[in-house]
PDB file of N, CA and C in Angstrom:
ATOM      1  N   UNK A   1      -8.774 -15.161  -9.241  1.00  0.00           N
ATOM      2  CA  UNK A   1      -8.201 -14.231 -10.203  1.00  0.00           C
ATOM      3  C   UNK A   1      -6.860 -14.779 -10.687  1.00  0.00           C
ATOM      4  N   UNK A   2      -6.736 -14.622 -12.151  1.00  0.00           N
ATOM      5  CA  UNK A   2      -5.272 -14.503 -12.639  1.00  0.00           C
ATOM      6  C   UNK A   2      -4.205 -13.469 -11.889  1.00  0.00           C
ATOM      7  N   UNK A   3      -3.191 -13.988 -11.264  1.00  0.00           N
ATOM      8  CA  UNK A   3      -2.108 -12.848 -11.417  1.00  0.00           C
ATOM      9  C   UNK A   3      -0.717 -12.952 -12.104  1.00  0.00           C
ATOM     10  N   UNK A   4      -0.795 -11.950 -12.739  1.00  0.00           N
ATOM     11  CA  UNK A   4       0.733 -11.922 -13.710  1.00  0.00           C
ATOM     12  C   UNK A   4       1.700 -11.260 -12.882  1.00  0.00           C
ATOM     13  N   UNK A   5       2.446 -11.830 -12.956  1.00  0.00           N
ATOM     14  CA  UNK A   5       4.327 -11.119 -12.725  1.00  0.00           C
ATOM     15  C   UNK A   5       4.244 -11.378 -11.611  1.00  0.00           C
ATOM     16  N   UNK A   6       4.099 -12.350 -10.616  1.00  0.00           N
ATOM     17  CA  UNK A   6       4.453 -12.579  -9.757  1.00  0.00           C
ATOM     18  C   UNK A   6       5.752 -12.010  -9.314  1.00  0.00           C
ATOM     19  N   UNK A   7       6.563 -12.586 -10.104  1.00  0.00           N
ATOM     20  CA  UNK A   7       7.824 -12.181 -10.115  1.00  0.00           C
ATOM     21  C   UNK A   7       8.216 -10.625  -9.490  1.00  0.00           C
ATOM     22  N   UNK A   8       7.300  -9.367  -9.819  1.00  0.00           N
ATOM     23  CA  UNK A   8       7.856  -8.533  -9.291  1.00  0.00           C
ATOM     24  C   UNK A   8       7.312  -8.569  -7.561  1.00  0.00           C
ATOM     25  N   UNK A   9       6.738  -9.361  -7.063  1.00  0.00           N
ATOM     26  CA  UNK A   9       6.604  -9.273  -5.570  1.00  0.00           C
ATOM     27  C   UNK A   9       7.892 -10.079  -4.973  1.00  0.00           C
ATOM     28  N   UNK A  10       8.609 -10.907  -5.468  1.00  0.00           N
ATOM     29  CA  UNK A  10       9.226 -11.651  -4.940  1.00  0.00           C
ATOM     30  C   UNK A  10      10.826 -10.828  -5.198  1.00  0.00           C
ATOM     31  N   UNK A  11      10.639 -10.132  -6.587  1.00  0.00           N
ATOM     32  CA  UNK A  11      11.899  -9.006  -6.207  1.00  0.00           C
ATOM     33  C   UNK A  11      11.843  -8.233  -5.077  1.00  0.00           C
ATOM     34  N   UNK A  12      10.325  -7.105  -5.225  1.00  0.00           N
ATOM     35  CA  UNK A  12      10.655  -6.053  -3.995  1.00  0.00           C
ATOM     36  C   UNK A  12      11.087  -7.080  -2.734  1.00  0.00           C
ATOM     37  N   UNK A  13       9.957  -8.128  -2.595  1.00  0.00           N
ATOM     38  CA  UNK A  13      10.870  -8.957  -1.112  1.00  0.00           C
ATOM     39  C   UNK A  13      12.320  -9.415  -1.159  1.00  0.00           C
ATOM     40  N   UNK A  14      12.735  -9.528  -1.827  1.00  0.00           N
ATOM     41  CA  UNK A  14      14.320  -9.828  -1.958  1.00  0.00           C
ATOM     42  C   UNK A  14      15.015  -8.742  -1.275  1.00  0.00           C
ATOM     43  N   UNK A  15      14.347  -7.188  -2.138  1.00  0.00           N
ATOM     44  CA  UNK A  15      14.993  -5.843  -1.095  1.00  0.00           C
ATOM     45  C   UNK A  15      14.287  -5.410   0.808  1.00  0.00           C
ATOM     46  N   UNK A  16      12.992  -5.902   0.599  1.00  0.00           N
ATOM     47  CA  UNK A  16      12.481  -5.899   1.788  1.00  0.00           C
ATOM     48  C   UNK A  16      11.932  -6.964   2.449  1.00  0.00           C
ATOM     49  N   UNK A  17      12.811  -7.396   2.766  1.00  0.00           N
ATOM     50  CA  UNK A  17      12.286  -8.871   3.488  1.00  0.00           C
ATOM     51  C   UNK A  17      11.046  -9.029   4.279  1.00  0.00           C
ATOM     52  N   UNK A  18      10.784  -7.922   5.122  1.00  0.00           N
ATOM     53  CA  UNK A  18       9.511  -7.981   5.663  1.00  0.00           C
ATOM     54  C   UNK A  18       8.415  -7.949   4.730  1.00  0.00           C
ATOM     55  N   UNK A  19       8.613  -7.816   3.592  1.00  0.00           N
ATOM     56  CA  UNK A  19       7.154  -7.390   3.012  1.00  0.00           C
ATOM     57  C   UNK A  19       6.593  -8.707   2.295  1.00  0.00           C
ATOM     58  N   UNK A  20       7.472  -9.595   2.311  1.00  0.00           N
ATOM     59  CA  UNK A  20       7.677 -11.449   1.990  1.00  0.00           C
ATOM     60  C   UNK A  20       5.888 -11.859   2.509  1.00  0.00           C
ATOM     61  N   UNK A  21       6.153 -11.708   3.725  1.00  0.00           N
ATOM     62  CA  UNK A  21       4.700 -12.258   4.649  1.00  0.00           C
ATOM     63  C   UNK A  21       3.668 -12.233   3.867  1.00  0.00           C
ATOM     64  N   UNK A  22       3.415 -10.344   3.631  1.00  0.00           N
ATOM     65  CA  UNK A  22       2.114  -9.881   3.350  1.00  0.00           C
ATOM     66  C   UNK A  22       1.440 -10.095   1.945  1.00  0.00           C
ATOM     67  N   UNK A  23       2.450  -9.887   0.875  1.00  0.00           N
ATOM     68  CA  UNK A  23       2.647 -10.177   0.055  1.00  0.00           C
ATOM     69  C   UNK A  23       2.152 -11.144  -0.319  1.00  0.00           C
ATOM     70  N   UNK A  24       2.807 -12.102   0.047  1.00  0.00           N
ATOM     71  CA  UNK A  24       2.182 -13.578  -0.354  1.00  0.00           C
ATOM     72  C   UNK A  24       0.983 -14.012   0.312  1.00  0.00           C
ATOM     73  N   UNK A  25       0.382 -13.160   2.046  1.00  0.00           N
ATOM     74  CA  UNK A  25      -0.617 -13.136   1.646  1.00  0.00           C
ATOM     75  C   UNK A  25      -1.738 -12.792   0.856  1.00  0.00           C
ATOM     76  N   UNK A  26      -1.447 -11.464   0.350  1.00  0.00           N
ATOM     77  CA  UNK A  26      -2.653 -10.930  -0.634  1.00  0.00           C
ATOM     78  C   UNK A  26      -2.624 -11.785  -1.579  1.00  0.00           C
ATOM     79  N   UNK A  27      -1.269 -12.365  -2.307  1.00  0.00           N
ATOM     80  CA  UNK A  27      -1.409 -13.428  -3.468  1.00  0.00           C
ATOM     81  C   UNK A  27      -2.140 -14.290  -3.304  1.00  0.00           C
ATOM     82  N   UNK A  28      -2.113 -14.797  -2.149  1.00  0.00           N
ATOM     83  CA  UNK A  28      -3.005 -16.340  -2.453  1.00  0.00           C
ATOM     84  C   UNK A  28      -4.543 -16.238  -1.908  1.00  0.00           C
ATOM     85  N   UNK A  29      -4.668 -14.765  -1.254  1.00  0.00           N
ATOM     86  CA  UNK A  29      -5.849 -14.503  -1.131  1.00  0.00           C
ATOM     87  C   UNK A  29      -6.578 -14.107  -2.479  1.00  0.00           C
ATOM     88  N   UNK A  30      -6.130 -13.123  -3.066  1.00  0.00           N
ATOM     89  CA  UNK A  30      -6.739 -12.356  -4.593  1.00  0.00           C
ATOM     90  C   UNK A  30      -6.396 -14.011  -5.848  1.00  0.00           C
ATOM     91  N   UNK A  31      -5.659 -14.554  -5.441  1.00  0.00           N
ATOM     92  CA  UNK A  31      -5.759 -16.094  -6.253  1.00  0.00           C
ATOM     93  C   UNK A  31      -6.772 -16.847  -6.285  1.00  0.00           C
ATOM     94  N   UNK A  32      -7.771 -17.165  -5.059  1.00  0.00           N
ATOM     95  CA  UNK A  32      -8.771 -17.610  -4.930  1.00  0.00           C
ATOM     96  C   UNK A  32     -10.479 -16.874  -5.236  1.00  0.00           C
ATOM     97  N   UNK A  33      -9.611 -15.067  -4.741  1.00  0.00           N
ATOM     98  CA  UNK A  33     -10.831 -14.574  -5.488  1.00  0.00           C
ATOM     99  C   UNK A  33     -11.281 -14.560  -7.084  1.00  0.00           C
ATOM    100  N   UNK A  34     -12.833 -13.892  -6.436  1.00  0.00           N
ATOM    101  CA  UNK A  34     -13.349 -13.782  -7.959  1.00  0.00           C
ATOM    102  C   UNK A  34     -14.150 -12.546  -8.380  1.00  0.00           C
ATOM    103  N   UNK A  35     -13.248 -11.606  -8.567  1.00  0.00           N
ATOM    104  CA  UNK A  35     -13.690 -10.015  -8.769  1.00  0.00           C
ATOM    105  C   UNK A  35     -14.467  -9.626 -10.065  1.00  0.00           C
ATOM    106  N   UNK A  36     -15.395  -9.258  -9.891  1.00  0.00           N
ATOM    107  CA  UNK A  36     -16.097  -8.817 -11.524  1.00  0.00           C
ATOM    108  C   UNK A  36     -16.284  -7.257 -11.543  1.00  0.00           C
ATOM    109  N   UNK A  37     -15.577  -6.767 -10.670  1.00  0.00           N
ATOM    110  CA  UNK A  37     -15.571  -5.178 -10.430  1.00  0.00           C
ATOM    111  C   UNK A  37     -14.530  -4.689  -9.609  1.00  0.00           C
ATOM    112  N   UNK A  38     -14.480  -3.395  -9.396  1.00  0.00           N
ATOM    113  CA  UNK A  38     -13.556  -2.581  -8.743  1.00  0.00           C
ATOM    114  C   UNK A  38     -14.615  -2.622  -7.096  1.00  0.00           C
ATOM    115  N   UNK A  39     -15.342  -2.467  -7.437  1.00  0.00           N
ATOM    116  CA  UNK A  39     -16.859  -2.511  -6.210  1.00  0.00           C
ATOM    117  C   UNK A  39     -16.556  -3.789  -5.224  1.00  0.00           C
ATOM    118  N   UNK A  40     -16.531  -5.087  -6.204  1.00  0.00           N
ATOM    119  CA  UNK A  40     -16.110  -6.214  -5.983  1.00  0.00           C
ATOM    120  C   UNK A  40     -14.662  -6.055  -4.829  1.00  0.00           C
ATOM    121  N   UNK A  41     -13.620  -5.764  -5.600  1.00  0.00           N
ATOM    122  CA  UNK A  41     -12.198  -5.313  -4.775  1.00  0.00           C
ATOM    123  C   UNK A  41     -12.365  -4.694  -3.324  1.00  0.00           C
ATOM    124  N   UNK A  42     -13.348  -3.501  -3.714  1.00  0.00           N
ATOM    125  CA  UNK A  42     -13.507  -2.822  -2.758  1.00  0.00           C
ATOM    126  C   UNK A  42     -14.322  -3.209  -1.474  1.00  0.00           C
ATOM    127  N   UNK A  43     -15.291  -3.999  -1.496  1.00  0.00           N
ATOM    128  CA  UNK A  43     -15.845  -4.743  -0.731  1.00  0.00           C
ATOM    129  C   UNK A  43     -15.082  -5.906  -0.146  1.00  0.00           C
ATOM    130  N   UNK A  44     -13.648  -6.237  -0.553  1.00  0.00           N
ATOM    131  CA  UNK A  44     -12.760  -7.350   0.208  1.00  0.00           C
ATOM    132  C   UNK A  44     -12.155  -6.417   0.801  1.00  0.00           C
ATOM    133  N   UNK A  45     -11.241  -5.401   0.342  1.00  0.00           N
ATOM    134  CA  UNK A  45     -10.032  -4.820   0.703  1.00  0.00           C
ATOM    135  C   UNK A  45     -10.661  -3.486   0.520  1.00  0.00           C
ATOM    136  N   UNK A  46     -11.064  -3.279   1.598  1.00  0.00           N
ATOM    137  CA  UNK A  46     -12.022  -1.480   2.364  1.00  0.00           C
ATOM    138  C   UNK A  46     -10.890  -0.474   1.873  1.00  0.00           C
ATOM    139  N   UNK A  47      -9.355  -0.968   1.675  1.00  0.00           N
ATOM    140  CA  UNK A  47      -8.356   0.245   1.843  1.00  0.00           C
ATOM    141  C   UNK A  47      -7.917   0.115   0.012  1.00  0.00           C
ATOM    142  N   UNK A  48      -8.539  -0.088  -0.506  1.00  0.00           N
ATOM    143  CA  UNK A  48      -7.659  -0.395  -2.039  1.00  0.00           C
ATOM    144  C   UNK A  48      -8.799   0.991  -2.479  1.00  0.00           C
ATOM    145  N   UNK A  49      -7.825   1.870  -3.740  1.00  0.00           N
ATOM    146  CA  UNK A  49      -8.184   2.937  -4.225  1.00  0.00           C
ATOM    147  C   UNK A  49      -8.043   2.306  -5.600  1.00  0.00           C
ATOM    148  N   UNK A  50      -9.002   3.312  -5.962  1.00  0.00           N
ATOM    149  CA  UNK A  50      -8.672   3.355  -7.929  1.00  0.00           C
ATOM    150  C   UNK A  50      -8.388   4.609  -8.007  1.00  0.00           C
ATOM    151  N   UNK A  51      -6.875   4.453  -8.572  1.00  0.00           N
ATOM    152  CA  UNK A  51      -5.718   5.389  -9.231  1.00  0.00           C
ATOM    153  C   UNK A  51      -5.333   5.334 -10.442  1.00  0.00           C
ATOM    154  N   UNK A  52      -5.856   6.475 -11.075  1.00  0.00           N
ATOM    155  CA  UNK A  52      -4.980   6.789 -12.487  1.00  0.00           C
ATOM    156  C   UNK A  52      -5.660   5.485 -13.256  1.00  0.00           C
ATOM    157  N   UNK A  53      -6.711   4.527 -13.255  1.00  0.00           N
ATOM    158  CA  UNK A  53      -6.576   3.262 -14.069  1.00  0.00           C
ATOM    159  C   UNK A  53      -6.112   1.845 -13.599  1.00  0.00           C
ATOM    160  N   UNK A  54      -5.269   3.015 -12.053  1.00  0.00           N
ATOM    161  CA  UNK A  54      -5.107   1.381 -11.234  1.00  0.00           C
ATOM    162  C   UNK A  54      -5.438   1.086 -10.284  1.00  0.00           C
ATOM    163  N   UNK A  55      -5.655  -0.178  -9.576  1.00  0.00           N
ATOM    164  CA  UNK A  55      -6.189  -0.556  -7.818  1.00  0.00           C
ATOM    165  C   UNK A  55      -4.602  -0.535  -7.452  1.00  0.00           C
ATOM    166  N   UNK A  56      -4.541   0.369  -6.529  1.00  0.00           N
ATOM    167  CA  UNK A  56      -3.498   0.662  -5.031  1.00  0.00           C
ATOM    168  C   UNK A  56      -4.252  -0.173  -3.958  1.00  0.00           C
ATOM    169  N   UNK A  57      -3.713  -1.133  -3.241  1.00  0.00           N
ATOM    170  CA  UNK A  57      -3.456  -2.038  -2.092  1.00  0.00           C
ATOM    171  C   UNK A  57      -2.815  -1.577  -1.476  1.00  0.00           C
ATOM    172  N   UNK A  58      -3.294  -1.395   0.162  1.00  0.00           N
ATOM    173  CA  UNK A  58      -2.536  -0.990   1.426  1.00  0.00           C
ATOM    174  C   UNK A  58      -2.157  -2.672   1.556  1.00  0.00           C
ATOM    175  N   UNK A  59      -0.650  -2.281   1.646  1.00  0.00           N
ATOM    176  CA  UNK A  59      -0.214  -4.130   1.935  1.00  0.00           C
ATOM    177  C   UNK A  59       0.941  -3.994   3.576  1.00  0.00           C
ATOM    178  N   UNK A  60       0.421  -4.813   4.311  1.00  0.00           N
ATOM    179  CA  UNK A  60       1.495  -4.570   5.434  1.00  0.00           C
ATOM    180  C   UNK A  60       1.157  -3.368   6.432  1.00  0.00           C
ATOM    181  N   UNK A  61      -0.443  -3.363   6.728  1.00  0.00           N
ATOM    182  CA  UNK A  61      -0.077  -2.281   7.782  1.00  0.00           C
ATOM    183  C   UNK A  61       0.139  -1.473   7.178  1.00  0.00           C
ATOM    184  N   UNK A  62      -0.069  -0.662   5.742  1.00  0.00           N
ATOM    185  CA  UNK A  62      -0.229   0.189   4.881  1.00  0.00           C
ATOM    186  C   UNK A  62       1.548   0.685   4.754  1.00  0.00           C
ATOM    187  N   UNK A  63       2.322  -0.002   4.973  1.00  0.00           N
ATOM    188  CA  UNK A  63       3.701   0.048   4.813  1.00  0.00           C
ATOM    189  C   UNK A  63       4.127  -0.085   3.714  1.00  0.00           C
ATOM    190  N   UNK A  64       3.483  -0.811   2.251  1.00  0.00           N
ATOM    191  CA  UNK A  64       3.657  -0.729   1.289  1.00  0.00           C
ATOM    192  C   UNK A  64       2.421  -0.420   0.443  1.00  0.00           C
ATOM    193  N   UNK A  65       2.449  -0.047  -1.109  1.00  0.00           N
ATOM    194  CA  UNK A  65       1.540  -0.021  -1.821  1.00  0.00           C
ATOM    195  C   UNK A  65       1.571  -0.747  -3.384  1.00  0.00           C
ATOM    196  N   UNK A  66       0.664  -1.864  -2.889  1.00  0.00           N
ATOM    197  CA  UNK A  66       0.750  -2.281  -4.455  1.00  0.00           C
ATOM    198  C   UNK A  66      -0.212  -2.148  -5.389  1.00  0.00           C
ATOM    199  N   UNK A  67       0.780  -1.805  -6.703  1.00  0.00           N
ATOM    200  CA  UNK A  67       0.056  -1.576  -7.707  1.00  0.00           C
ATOM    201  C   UNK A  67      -0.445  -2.805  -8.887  1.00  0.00           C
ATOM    202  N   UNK A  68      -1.696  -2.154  -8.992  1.00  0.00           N
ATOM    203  CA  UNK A  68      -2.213  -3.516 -10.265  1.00  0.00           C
ATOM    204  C   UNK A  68      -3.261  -3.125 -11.324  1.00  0.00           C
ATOM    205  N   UNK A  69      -2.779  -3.255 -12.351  1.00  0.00           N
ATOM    206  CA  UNK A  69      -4.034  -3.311 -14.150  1.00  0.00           C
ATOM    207  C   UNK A  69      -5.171  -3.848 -13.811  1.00  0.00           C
ATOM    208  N   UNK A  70      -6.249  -4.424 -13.556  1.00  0.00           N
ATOM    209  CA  UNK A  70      -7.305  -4.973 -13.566  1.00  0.00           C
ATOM    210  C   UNK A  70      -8.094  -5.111 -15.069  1.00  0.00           C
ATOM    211  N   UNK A  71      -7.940  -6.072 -15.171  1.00  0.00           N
ATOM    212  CA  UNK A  71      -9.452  -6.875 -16.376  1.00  0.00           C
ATOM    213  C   UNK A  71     -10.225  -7.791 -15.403  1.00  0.00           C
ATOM    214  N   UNK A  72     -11.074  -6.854 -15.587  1.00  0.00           N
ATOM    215  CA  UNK A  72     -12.508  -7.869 -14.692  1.00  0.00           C
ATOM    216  C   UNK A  72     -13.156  -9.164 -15.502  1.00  0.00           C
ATOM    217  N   UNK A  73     -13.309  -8.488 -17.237  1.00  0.00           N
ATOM    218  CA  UNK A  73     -13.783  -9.522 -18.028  1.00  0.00           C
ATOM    219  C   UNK A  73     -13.112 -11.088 -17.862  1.00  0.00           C
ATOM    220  N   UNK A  74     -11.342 -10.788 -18.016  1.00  0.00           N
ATOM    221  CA  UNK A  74     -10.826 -12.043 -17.856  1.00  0.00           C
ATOM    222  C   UNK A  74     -10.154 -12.453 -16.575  1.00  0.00           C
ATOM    223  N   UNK A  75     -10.863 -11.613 -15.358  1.00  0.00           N
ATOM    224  CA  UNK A  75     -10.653 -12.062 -14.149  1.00  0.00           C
ATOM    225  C   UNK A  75      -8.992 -11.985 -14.094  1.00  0.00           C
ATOM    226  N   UNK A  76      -7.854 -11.094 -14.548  1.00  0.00           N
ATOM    227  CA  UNK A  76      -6.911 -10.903 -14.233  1.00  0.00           C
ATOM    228  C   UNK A  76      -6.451  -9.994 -13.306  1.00  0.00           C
ATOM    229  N   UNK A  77      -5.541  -9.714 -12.494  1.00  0.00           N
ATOM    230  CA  UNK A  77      -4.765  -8.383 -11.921  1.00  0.00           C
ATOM    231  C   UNK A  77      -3.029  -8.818 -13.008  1.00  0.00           C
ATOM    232  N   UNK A  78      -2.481  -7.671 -13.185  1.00  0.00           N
ATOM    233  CA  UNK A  78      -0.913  -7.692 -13.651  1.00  0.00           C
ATOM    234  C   UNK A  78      -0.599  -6.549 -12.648  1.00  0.00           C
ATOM    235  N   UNK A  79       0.443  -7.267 -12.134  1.00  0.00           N
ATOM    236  CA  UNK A  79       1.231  -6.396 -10.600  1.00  0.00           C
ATOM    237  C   UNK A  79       2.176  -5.661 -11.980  1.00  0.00           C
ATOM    238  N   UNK A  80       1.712  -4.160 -11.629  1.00  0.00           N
ATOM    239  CA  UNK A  80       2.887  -3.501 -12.032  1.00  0.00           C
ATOM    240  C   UNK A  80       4.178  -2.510 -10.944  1.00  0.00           C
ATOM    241  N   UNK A  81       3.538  -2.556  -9.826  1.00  0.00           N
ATOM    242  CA  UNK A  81       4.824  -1.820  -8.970  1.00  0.00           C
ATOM    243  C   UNK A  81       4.491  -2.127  -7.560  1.00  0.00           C
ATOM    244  N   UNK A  82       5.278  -2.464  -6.775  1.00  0.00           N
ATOM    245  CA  UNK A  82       5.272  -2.508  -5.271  1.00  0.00           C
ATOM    246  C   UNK A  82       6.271  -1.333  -4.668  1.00  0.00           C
ATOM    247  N   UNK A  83       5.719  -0.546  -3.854  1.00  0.00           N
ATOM    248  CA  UNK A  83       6.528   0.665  -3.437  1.00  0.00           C
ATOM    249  C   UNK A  83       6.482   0.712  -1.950  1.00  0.00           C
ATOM    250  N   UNK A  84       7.683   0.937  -1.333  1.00  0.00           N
ATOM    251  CA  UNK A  84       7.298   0.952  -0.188  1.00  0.00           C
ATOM    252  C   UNK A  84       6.530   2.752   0.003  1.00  0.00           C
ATOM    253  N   UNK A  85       6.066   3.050   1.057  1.00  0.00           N
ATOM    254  CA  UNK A  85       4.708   3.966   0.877  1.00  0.00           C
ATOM    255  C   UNK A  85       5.167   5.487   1.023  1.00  0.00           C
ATOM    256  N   UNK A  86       6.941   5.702   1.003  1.00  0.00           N
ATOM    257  CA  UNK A  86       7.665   7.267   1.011  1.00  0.00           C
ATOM    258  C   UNK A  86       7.992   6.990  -0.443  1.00  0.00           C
ATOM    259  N   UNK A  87       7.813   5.723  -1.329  1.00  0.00           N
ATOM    260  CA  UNK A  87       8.358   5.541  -2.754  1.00  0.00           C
ATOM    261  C   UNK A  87       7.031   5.646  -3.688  1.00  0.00           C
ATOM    262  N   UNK A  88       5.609   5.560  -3.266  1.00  0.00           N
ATOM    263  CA  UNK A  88       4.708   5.639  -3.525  1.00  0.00           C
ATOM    264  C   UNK A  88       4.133   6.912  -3.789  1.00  0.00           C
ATOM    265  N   UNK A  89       4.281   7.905  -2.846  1.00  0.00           N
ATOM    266  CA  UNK A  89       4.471   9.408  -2.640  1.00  0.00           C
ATOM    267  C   UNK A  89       4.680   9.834  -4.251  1.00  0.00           C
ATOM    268  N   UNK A  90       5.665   9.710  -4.600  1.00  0.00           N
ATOM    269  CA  UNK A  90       6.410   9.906  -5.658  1.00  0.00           C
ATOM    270  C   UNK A  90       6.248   9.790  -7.264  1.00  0.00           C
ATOM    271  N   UNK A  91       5.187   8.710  -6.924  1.00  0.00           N
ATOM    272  CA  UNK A  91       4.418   7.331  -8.436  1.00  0.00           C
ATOM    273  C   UNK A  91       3.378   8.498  -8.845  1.00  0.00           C
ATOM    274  N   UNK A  92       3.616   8.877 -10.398  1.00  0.00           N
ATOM    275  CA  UNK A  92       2.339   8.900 -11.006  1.00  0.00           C
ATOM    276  C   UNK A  92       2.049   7.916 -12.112  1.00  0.00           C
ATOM    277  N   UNK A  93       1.042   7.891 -11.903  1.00  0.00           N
ATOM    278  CA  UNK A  93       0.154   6.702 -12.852  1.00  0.00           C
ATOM    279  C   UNK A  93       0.607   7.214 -14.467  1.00  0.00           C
ATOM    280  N   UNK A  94       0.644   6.083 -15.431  1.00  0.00           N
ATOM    281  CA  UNK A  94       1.138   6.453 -16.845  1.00  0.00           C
ATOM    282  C   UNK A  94       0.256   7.117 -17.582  1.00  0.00           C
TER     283      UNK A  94
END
């Protein structure tokens, strides 16, 4: 899969250093995948929901939640929010 904005995982880790690890594992795991569905997602990652339009990722021991757009056609995710999971509480979808 494509992922866009890297960049915002490497901010939230800047504020939460622990979340550095996990993070970059799901990246280079969902980098190598090849999702043609939400079904697809769901069959790697048992704990990812579809919210509002987006896949939520339990990341870290469900300590954080990341958010992501999905196009299956062009095999992308775009990270739009990493929350830690009392900041998540809070998120409604646009």
């Amino acid at each position: 899969m494509n992922v866009i904005a890297r960049k915002v995982l490497l901010e939230f880790a800047a504020d939460y250093p622990e979340a550095l690890s996990p993070l970059s594992e799901w990246y280079k795991h969902v980098r190598k995948a090849d999702y043609g569905s939400f079904a697809d997602v769901r069959a790697d990652y048992g704990g990812a929901d579809w919210v509002g339009g987006y896949i939520v990722f339990n990341i870290g021991g469900n300590k954080y939640r990341l958010i992501v757009m999905a196009n299956f056609q062009y095999r992308t995710f775009w990270i739009k929010h990493v929350f830690t999971h009392k900041a998540y509480d809070a998120w409604e979808p646009e």
